[in-house]
C-alpha atoms as a PDB file:
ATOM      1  CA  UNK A   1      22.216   6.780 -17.539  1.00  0.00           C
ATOM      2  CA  UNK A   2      21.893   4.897 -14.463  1.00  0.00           C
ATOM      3  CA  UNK A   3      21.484   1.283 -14.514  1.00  0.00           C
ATOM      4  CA  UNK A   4      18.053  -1.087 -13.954  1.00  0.00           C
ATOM      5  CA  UNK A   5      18.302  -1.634 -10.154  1.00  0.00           C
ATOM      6  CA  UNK A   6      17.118  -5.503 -10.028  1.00  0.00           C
ATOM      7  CA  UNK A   7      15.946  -7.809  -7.240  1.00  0.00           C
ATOM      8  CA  UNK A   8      16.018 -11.561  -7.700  1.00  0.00           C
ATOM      9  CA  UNK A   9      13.340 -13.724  -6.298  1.00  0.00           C
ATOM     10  CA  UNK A  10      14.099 -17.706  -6.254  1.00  0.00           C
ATOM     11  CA  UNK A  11      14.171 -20.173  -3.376  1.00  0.00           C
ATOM     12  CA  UNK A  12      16.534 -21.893  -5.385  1.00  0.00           C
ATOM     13  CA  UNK A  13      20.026 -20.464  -4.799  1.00  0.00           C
ATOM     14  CA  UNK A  14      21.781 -22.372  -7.537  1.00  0.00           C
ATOM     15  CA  UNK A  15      18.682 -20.409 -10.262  1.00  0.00           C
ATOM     16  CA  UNK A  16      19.743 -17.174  -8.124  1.00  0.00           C
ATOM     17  CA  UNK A  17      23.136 -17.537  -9.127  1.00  0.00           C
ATOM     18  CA  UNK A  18      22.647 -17.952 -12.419  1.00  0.00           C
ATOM     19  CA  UNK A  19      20.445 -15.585 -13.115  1.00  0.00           C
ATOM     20  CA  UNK A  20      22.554 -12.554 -11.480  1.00  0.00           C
ATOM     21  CA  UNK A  21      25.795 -14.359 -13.530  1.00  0.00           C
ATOM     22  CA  UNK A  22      23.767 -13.672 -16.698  1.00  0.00           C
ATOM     23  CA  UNK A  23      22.396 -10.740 -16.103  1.00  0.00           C
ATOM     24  CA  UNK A  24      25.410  -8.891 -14.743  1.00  0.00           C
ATOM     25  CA  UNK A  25      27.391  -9.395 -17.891  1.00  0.00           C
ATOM     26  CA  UNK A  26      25.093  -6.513 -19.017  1.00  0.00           C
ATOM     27  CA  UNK A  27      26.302  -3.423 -17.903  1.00  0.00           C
ATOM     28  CA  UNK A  28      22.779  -1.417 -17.574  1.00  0.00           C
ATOM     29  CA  UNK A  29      21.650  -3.871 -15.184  1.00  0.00           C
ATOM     30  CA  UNK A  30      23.193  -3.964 -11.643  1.00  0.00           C
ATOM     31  CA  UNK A  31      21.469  -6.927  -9.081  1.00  0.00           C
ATOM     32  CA  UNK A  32      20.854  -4.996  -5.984  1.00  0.00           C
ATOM     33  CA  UNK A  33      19.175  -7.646  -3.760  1.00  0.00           C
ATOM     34  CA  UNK A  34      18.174 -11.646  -3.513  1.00  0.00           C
ATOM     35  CA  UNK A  35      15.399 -13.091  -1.841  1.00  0.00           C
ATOM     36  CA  UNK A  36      14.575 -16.346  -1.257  1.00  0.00           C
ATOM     37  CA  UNK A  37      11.028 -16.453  -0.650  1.00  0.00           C
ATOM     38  CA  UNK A  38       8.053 -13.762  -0.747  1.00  0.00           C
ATOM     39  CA  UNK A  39       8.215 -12.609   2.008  1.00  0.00           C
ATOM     40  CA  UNK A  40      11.429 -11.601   2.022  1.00  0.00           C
ATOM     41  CA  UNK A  41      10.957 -10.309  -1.505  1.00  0.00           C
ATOM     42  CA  UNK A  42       8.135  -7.496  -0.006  1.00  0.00           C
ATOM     43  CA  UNK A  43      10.615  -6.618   2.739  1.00  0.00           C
ATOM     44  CA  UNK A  44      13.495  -6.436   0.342  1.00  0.00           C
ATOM     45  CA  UNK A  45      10.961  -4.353  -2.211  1.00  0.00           C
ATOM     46  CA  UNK A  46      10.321  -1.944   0.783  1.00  0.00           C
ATOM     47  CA  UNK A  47      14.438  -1.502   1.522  1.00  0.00           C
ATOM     48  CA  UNK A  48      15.707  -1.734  -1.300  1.00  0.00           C
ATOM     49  CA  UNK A  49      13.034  -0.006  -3.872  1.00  0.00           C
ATOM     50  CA  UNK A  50      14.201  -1.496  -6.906  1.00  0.00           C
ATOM     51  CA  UNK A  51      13.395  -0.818 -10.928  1.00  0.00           C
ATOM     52  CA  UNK A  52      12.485  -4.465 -11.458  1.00  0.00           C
ATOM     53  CA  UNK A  53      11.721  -7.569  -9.492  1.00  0.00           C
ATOM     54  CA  UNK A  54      12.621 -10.441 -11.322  1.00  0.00           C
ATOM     55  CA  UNK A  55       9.805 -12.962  -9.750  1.00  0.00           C
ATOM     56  CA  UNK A  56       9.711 -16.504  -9.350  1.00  0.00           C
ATOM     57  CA  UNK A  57       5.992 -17.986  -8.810  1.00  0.00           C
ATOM     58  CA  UNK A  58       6.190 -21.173  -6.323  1.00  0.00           C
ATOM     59  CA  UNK A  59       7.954 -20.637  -3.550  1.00  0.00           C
ATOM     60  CA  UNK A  60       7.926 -21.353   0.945  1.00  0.00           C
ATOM     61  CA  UNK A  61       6.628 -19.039   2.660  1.00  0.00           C
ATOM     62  CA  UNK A  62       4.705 -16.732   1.090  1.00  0.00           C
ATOM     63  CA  UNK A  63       4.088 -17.293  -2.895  1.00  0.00           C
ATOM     64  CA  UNK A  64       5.090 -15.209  -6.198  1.00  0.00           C
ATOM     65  CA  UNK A  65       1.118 -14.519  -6.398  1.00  0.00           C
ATOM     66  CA  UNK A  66       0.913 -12.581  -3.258  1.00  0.00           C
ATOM     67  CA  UNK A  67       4.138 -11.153  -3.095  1.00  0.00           C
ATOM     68  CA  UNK A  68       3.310  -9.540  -6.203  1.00  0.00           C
ATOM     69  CA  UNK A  69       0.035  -8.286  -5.390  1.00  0.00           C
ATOM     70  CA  UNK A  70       1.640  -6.817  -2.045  1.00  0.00           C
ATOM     71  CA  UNK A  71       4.520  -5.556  -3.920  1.00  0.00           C
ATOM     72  CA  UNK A  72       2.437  -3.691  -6.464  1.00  0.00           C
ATOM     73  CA  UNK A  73      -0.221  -2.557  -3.699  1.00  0.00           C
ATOM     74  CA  UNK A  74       3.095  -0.819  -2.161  1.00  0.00           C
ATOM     75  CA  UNK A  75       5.127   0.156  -5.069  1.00  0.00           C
ATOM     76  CA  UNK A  76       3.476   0.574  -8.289  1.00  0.00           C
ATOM     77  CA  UNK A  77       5.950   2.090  -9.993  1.00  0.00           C
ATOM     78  CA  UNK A  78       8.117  -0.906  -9.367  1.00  0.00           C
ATOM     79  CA  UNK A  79       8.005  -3.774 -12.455  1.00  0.00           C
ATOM     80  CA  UNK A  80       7.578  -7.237 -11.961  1.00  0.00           C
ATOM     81  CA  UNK A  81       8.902  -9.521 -14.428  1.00  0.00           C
ATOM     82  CA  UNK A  82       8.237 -13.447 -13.930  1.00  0.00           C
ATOM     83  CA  UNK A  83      10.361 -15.917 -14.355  1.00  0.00           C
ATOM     84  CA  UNK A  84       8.836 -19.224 -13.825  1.00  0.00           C
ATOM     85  CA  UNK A  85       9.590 -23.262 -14.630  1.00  0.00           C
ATOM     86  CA  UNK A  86       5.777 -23.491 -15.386  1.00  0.00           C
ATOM     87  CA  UNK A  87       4.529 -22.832 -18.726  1.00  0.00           C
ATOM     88  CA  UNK A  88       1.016 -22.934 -18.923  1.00  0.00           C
ATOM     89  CA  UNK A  89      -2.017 -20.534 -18.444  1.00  0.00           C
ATOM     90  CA  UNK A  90      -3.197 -21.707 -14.407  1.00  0.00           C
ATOM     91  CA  UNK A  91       0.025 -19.538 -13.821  1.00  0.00           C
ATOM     92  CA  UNK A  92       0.785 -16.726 -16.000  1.00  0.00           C
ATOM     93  CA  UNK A  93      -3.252 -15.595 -16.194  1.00  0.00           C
ATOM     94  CA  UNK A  94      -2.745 -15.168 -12.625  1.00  0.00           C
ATOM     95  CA  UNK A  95       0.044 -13.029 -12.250  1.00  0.00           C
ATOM     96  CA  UNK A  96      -0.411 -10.961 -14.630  1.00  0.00           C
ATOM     97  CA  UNK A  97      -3.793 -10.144 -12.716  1.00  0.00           C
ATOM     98  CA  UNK A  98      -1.999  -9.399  -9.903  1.00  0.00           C
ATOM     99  CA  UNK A  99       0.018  -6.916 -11.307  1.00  0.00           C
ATOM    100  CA  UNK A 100       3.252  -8.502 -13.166  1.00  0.00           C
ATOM    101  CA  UNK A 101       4.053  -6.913 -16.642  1.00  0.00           C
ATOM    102  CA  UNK A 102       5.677  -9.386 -17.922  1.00  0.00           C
ATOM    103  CA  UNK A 103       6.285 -12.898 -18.410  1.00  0.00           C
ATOM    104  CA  UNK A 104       8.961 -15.738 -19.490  1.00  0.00           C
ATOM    105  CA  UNK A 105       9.553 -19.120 -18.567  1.00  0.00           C
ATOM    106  CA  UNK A 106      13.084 -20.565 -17.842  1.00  0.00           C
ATOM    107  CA  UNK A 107      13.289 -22.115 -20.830  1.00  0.00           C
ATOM    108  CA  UNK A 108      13.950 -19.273 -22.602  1.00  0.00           C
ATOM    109  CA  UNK A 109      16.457 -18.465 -24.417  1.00  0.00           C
ATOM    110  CA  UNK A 110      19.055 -16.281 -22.310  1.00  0.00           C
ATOM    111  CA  UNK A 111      18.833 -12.971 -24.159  1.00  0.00           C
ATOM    112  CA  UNK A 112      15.055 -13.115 -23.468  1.00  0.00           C
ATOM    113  CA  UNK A 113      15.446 -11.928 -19.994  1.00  0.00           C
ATOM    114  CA  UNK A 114      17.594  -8.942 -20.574  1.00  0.00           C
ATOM    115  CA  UNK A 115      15.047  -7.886 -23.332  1.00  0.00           C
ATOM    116  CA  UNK A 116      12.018  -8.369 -20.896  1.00  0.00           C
ATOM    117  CA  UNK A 117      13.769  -6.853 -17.900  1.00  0.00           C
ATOM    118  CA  UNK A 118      14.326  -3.654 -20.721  1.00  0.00           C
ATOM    119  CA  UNK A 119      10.749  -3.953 -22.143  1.00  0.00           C
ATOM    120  CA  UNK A 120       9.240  -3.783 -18.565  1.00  0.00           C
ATOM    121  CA  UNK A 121      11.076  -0.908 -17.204  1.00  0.00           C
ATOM    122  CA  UNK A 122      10.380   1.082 -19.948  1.00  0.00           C
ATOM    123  CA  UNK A 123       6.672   0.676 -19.176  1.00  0.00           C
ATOM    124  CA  UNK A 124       5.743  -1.831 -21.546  1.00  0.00           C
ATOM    125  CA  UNK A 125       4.655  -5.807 -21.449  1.00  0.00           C
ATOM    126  CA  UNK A 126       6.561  -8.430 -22.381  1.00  0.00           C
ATOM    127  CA  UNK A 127       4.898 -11.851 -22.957  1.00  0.00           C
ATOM    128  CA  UNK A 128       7.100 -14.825 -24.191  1.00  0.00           C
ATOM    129  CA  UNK A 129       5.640 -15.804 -27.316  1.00  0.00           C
ATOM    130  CA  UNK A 130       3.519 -19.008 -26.078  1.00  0.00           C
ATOM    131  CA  UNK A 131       2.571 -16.870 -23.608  1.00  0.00           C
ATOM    132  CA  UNK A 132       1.075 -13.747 -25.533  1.00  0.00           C
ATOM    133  CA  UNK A 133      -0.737 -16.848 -27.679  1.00  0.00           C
ATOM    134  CA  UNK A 134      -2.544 -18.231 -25.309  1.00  0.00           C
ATOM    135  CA  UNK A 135      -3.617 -14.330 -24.078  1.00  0.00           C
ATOM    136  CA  UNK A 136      -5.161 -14.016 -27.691  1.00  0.00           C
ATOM    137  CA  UNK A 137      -6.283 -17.157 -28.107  1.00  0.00           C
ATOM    138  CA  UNK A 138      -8.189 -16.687 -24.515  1.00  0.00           C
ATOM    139  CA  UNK A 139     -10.055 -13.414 -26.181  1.00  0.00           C
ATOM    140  CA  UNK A 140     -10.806 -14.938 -29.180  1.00  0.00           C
ATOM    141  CA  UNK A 141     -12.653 -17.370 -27.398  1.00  0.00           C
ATOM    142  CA  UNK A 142     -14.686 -14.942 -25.683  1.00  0.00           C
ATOM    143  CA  UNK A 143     -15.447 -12.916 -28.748  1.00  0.00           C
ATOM    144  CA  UNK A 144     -16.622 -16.164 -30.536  1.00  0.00           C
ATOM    145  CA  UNK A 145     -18.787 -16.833 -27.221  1.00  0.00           C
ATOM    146  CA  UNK A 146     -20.214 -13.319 -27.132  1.00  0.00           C
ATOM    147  CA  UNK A 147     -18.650 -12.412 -24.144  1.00  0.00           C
ATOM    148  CA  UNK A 148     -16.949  -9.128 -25.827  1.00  0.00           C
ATOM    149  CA  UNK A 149     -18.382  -6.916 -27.571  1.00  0.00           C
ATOM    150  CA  UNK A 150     -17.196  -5.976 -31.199  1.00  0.00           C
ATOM    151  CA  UNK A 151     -17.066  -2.022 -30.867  1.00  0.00           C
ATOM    152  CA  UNK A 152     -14.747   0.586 -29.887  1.00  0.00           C
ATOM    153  CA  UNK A 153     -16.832   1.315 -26.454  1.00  0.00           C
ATOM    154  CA  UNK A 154     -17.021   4.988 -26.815  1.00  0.00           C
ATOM    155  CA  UNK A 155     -13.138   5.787 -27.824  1.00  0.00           C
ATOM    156  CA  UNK A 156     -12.618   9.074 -29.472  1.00  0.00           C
ATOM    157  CA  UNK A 157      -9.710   8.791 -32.312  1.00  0.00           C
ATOM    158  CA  UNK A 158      -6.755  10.527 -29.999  1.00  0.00           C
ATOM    159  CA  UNK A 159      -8.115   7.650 -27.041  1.00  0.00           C
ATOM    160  CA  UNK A 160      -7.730   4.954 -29.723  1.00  0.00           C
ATOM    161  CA  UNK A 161      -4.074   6.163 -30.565  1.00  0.00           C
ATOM    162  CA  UNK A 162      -2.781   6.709 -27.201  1.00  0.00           C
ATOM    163  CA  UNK A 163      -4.501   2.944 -26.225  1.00  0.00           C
ATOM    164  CA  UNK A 164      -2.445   2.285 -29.329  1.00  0.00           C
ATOM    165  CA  UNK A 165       0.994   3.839 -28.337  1.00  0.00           C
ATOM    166  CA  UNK A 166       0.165   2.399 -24.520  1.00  0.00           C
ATOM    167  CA  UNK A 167      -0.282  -1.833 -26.134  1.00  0.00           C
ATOM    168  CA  UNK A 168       2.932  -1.173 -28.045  1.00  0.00           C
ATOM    169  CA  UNK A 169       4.776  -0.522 -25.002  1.00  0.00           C
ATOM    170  CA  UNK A 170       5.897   3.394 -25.495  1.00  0.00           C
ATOM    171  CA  UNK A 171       6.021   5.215 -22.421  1.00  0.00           C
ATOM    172  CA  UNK A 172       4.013   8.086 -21.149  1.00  0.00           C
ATOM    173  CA  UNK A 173       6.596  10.755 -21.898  1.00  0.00           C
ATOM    174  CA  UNK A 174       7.236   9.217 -25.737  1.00  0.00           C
ATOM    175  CA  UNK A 175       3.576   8.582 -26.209  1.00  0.00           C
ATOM    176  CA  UNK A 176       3.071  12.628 -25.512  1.00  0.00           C
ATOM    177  CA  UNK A 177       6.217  13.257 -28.271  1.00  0.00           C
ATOM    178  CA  UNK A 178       4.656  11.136 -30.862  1.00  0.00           C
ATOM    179  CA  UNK A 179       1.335  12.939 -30.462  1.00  0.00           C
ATOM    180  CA  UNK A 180       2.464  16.248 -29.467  1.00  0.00           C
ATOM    181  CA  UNK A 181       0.798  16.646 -26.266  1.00  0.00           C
ATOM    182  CA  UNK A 182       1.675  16.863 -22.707  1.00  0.00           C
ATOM    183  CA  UNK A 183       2.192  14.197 -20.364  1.00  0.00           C
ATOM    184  CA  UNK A 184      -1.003  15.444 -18.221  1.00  0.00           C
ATOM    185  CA  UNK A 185      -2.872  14.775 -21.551  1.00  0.00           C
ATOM    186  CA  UNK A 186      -1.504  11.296 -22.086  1.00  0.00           C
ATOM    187  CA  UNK A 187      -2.653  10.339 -18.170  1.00  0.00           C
ATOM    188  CA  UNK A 188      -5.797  11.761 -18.694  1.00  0.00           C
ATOM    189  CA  UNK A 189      -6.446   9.726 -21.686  1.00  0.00           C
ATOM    190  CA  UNK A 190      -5.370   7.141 -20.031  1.00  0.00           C
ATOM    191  CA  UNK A 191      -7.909   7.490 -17.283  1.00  0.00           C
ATOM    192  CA  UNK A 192     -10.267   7.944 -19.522  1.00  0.00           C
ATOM    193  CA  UNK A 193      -9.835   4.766 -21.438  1.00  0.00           C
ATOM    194  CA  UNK A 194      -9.790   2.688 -18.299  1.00  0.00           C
ATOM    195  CA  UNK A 195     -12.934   4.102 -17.240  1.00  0.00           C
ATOM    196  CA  UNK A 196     -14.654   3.514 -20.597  1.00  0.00           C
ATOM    197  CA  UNK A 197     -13.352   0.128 -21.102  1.00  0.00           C
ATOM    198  CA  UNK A 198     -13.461  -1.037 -17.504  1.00  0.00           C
ATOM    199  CA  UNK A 199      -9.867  -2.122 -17.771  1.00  0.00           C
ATOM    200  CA  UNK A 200      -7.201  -1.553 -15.020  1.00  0.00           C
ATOM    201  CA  UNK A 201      -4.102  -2.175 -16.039  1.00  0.00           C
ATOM    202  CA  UNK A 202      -1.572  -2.382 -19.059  1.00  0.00           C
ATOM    203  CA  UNK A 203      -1.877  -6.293 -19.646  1.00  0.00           C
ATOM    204  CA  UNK A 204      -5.593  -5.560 -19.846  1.00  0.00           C
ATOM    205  CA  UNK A 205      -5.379  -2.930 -22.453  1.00  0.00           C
ATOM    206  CA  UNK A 206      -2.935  -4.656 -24.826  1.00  0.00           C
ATOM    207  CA  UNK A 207      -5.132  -7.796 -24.259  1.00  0.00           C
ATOM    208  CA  UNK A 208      -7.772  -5.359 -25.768  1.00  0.00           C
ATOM    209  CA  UNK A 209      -6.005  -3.618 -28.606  1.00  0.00           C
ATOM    210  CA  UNK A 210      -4.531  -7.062 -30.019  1.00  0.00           C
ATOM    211  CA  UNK A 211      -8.390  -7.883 -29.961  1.00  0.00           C
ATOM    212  CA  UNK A 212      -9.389  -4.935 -31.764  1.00  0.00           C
ATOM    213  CA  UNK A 213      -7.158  -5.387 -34.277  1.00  0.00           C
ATOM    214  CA  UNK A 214      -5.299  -1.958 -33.075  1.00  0.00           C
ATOM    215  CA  UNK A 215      -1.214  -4.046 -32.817  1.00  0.00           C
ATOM    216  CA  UNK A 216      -0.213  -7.083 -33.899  1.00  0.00           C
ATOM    217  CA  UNK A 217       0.079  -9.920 -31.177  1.00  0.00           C
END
């Protein structure tokens, strides 16, 4: 099996350094690039195409923000992960709009990373725990203010369980094992959940099925 290809993004060499120390001890993940800023980030993205970008937020140049948004916009099979000093929902809400699918602040504990960069190349989200709290506590807010509505908009069952399989972080090939179906049948599902829902991405729809009631946050 061939190991998570990573890029670092920091403008802080000394974090950079760190970071690749700690995640090299970890023989699935190889560091294959280090950027300093954004910009150099979407260049090293288009070079390099790596699995995961491990993404810091405030930086010179050009910001984790838009080098996200141009990284996905250009690679959206690639994963961003966040890794970010800041800790509070101005940030994270943000990012994870633009397209990151995960996200943990540097205070984490040091395994946390290696799980997330796992949990995001394998197609799933990872949210640091204050981090997936404040994402529920946002949407329980807007239920209690009306602004959702309390119904399954139009899922059939099989929609309902692949939304399920897709929150929980299982992958389009394991979601079409589980359910005995092909891959095609997952995507279209897929599609067709998006479409229903008005969601387009896979923060939105876990955001959604934590809501529901369909995982457990």
């Amino acid at each position: 099996m061939s190991p998570i290809r990573i890029l670092l993004v920091d403008d802080h060499a000394i974090v950079r350094a760190g970071v690749r120390m700690l995640l090299e001890t970890d023989p699935e993940l190889q560091i294959v690039g280090e950027a300093g800023d954004g910009r150099e980030a979407v260049r090293l993205a288009d070079e390099l195409k790596p699995d995961v970008v491990v993404m810091d937020i405030v930086m010179p140049d050009m910001d984790g923000f838009e080098a996200t948004r141009q990284i996905k916009k250009k690679h959206p099979e690639c994963n961003i992960l966040v890794l970010s000093m800041y800790d509070n929902e101005q940030y994270f809400f943000e990012i994870l709009s633009a397209g990151a699918s995960g996200y943990v602040p540097k205070k984490a504990a040091p395994m946390a990373l290696a799980e997330a960069v796992r949990a995001v190349q394998s197609g799933g989200v990872y949210l640091y725990p204050t981090v997936a709290r404040s994402l529920v506590e946002d949407y329980m807010r807007r239920v209690r203010e009306g602004g959702e509505q309390e119904t399954y908009d139009g899922l059939t069952e099989r929609e309902r369980e692949v939304l399920t399989l897709i929150a929980e972080g299982y992958t389009t090939q394991e979601i079409a094992l589980a359910l005995h179906i092909s891959t095609k049948t997952v995507e279209r599902h897929r599609s067709n959940i998006m479409e229903k829902l008005n969601l387009h991405n896979r923060i939105e729809l876990t955001k959604y099925a934590i809501r529901k009631g369909l995982i457990e946050p």
